[in-house]
Protein backbone atom coordinates (compact mmCIF):
# COMPACT_ATOMS: atom_id res chain seq x y z
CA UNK A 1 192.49 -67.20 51.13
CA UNK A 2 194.85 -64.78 52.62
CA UNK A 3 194.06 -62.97 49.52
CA UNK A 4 190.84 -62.09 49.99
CA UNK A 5 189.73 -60.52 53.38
CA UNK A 6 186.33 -60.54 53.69
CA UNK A 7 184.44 -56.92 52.44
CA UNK A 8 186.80 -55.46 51.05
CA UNK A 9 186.83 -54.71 47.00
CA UNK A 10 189.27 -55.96 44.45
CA UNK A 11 190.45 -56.20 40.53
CA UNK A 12 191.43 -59.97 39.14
CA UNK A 13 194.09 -59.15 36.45
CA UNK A 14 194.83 -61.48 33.79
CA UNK A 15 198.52 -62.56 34.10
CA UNK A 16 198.54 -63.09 30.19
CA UNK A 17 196.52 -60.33 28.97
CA UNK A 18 197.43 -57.72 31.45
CA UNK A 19 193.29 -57.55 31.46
CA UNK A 20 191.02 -57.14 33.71
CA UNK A 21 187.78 -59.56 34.92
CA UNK A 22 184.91 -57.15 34.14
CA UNK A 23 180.96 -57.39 35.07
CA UNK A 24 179.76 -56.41 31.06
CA UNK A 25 176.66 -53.59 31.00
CA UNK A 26 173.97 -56.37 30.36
CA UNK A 27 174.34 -57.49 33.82
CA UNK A 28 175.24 -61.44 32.34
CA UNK A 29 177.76 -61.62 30.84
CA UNK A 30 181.65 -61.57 31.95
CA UNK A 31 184.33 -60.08 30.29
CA UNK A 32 187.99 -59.26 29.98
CA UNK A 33 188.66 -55.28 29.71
CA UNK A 34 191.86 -53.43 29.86
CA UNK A 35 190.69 -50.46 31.49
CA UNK A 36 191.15 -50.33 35.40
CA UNK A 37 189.33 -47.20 36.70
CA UNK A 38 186.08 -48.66 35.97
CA UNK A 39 183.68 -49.91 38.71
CA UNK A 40 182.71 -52.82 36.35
CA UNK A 41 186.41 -54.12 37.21
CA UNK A 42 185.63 -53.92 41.23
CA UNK A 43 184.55 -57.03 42.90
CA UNK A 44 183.50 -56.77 46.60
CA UNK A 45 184.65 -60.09 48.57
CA UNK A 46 181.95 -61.61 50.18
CA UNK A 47 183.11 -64.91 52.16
CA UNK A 48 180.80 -68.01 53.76
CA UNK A 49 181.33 -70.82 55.79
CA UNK A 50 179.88 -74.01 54.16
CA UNK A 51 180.81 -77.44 55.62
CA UNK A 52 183.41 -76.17 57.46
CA UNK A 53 185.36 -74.85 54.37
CA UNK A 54 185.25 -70.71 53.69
CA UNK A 55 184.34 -69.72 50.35
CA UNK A 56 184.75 -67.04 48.29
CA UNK A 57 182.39 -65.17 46.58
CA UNK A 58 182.60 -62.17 44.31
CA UNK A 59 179.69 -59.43 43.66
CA UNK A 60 180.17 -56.67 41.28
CA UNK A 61 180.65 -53.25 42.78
CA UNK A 62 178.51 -52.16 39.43
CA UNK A 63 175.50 -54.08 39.80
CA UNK A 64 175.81 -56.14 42.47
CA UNK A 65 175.79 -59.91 40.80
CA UNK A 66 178.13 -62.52 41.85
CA UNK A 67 180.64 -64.09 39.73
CA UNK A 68 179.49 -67.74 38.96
CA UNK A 69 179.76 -70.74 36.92
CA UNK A 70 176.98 -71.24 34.15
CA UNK A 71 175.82 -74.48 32.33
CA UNK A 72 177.11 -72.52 29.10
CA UNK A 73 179.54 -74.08 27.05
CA UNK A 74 182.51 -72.45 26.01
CA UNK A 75 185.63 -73.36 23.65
CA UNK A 76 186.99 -73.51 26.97
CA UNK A 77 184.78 -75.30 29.82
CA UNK A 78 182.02 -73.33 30.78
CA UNK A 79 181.32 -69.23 30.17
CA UNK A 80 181.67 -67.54 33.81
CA UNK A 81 178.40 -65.50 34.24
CA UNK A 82 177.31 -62.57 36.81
CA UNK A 83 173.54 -63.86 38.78
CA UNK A 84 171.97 -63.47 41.52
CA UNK A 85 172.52 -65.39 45.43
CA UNK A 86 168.91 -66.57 45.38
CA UNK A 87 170.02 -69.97 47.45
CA UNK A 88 171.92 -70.61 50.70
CA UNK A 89 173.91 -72.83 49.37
CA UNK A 90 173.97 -72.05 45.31
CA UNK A 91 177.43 -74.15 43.95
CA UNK A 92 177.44 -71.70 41.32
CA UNK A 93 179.08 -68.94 43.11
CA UNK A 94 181.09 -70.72 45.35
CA UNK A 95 185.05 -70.27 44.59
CA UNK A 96 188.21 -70.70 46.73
CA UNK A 97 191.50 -68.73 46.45
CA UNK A 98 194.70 -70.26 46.14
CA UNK A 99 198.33 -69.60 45.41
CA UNK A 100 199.41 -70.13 42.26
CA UNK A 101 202.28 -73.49 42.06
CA UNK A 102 205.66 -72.57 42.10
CA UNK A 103 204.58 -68.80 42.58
CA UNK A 104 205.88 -66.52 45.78
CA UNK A 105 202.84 -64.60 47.04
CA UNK A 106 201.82 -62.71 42.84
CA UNK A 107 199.26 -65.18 41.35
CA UNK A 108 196.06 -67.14 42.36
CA UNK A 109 193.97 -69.26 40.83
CA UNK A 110 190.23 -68.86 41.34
CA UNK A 111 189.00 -72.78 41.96
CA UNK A 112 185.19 -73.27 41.74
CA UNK A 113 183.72 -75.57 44.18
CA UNK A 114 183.31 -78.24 41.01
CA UNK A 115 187.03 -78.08 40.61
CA UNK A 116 187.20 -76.03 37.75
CA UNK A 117 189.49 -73.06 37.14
CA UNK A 118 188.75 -69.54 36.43
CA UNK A 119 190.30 -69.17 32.70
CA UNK A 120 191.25 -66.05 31.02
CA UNK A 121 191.15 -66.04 27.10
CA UNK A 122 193.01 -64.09 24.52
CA UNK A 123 196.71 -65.29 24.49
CA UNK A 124 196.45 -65.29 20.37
CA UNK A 125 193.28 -63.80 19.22
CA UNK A 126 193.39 -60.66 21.32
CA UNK A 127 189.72 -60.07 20.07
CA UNK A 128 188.56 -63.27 22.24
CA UNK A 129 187.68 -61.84 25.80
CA UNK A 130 185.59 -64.46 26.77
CA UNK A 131 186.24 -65.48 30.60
CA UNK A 132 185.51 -69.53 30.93
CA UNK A 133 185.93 -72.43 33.57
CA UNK A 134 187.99 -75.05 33.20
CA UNK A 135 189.60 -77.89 34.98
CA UNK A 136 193.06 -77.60 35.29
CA UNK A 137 195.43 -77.79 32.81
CA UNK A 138 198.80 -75.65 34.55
CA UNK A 139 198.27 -72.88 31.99
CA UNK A 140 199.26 -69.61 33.19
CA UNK A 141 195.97 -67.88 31.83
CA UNK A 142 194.44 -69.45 34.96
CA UNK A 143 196.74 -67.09 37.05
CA UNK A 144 195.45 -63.60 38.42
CA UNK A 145 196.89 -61.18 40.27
CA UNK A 146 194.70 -59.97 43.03
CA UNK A 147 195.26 -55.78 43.18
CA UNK A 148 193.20 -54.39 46.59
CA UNK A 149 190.82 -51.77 45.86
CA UNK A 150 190.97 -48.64 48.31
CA UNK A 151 187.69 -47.40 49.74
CA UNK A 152 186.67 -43.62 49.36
CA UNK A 153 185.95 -41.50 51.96
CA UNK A 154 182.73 -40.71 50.75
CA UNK A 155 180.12 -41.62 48.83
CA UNK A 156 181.09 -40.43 44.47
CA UNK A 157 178.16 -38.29 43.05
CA UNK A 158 175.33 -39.88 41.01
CA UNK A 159 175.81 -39.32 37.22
CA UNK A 160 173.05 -37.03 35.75
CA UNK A 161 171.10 -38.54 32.79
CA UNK A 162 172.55 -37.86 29.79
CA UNK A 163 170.50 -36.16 26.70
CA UNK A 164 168.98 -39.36 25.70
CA UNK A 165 167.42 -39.88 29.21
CA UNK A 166 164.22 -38.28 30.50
CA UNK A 167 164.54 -36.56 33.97
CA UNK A 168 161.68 -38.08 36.21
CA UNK A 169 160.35 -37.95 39.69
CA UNK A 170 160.36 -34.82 42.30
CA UNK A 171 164.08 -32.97 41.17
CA UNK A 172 162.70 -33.26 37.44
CA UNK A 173 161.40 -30.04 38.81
CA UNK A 174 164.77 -28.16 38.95
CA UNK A 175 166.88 -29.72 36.18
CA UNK A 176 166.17 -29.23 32.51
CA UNK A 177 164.02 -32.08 30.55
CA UNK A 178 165.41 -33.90 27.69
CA UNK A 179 163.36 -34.48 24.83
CA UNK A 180 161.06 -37.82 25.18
CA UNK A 181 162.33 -40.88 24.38
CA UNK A 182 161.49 -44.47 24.54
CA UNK A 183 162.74 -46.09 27.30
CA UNK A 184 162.16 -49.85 28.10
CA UNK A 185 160.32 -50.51 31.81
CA UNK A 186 161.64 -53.01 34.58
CA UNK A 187 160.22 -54.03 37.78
CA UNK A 188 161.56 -52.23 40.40
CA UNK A 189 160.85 -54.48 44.34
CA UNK A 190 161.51 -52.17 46.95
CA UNK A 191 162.65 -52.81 50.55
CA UNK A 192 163.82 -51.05 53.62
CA UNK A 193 166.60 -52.43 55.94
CA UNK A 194 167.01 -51.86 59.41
CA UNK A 195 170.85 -52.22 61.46
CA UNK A 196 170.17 -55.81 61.97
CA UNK A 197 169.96 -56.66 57.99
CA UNK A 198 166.00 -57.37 58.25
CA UNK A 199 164.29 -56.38 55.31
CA UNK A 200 160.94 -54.90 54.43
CA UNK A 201 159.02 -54.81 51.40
CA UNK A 202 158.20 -51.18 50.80
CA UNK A 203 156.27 -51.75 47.43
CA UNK A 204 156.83 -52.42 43.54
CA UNK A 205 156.71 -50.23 40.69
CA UNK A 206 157.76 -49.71 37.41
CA UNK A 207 160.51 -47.83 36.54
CA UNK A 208 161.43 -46.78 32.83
CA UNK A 209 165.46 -46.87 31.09
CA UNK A 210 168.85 -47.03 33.43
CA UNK A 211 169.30 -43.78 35.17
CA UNK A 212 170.81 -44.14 38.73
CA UNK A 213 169.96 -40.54 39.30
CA UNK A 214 165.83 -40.79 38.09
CA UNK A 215 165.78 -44.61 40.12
CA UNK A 216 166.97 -42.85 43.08
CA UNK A 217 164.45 -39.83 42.89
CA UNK A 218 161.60 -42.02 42.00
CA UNK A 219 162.63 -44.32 45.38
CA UNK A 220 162.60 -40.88 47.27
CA UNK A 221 159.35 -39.86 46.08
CA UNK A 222 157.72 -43.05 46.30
CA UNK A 223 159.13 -42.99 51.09
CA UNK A 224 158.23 -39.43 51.15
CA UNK A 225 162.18 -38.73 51.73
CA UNK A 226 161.57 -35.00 51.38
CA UNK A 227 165.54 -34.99 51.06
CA UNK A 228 167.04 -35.93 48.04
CA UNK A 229 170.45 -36.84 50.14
CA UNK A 230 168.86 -38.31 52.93
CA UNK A 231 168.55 -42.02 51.47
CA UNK A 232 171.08 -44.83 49.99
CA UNK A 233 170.33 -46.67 47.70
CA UNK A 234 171.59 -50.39 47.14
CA UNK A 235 170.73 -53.24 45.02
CA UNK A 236 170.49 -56.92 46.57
CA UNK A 237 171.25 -59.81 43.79
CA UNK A 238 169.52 -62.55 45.33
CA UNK A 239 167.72 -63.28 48.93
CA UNK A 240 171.10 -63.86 50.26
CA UNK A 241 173.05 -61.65 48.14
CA UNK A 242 174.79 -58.64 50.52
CA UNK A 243 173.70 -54.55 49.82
CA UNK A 244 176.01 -53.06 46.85
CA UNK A 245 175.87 -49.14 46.89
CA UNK A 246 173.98 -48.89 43.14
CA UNK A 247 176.23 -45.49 41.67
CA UNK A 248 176.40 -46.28 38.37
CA UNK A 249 173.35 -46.46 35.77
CA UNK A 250 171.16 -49.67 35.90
CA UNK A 251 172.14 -52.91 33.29
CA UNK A 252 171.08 -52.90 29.82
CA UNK A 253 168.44 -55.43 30.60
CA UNK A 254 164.84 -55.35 32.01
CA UNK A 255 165.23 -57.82 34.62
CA UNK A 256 163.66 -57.66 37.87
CA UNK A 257 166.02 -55.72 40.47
CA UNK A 258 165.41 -55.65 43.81
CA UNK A 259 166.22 -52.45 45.46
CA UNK A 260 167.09 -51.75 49.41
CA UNK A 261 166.67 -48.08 50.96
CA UNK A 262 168.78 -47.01 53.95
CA UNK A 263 168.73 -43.89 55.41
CA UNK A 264 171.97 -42.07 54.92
CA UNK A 265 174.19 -42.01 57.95
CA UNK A 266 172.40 -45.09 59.86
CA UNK A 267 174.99 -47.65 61.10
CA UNK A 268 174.12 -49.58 57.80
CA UNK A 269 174.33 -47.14 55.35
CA UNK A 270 178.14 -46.34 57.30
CA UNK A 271 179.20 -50.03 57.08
CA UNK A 272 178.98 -49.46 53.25
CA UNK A 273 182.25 -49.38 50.96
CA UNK A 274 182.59 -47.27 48.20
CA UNK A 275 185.88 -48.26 45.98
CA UNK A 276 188.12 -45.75 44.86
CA UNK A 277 188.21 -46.59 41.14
């Protein structure tokens, strides 16, 4: 366990495809990906006591959903899914970190609490980057090496919708407008956090297509943050699920996300990590 200190981020690399465990853009799905600097490679370690054993669990730095085991089946075991925390004690998303046999401090396997194996896929059909859970069978595509993810020293700049995007809330003022597009709504629950992690429902609301940048003027507008800067915005997968910094634009999905303010530069917002991808 040794491998993973609690809080801090991290990439799983396949040992056999040299790829990387990656949250996909539809905020399900789990993939293999051979690019590295990408936050959807970044998994933020998040451990729990349960029984007297300490867990591992693994929340995207993208979105914020934890690595678990679905009911899926796959050509091997069970597809590996991102969801939410929503229970205390969900088996799902409970894993434990080992050292690979016969290896000297380079690989792990990733054991789920039903004793089944985190599996890469891929060793012939390349196109196959599927990541499943399996029992055991002493194949090396259950091996990972764990690579520690630096933090920066600041917070990385919101990316600024893109043509296809309409600009909305108070700085749609100042920046050009795209044309109008279609853009599919989600519900947006809103909730502020004080230093003790007690939350607060602020309110709902819709919000319309993915853009960090729009979600985090519309949450802005909607406290009366006169200051564009002066909030952070996280996402929470789950009731139990821990704050993840939301930098990147929202999932291609319309699922419910639930959204916490913190005011930038309160001892919350500080005990944030940003990786350095």
């Amino acid at each position: 366990m040794e491998f993973f200190p609690d809080r801090i981020h991290v990439r799983l690399r396949s040992r056999v495809t040299g790829a990387y465990l990656h949250a996909d853009e539809d905020g399900v799905r789990v993939s293999l990906r051979w690019r590295r600097a990408s936050l959807n490679t970044a998994w933020a370690v998040h451990r729990t006591v349960r029984d007297g054993i300490t867990y591992v669990l693994l929340h995207g730095a993208a979105y914020g959903r934890y690595l678990a085991l679905s009911p899926v089946p796959a050509p091997h075991g069970l597809f590996a899914v991102q969801r939410d925390y929503s229970e205390l004690e969900l088996n799902a998303v409970m894993w434990l970190g080992v050292m690979a046999a016969g290896e000297v401090g380079n690989y792990v396997v990733v054991r789920h609490i039903s004793n089944r194996v985190l599996r890469a896929n891929g060793r012939f059909r390349r196109w196959d980057t599927a990541v499943t859970v399996d029992y055991f069978d002493w194949s090396n595509m259950m091996h990972w090496r764990v690579e520690a993810i630096p933090p920066r020293p600041e917070p990385p700049l919101l990316p600024v919708p893109g043509p296809t995007q309409n600009l909305r809330g108070r700085f749609a003022l100042f920046l050009q407008r795209a044309d109008p597009v279609v853009e599919r709504a989600r519900l947006i629950r809103c909730f502020g956090a004080d230093n003790l992690g007690n939350f607060e429902l602020l309110g709902t609301f819709q919000f319309y297509g993915r853009s960090v940048f729009n979600l985090r003027s519309e949450v802005a507008f909607r406290v009366n943050q006169v200051i564009f800067s002066g909030i952070t915005v996280c996402v929470r997968a789950g009731f139990y699920g821990r704050p993840t910094p939301l930098v990147i634009d929202l999932p291609r999905n319309e699922e419910t996300m639930d959204i916490v303010v913190l005011t930038t530069g309160s001892p919350a917002a500080a005990e944030l990590r940003y990786p350095d991808v």
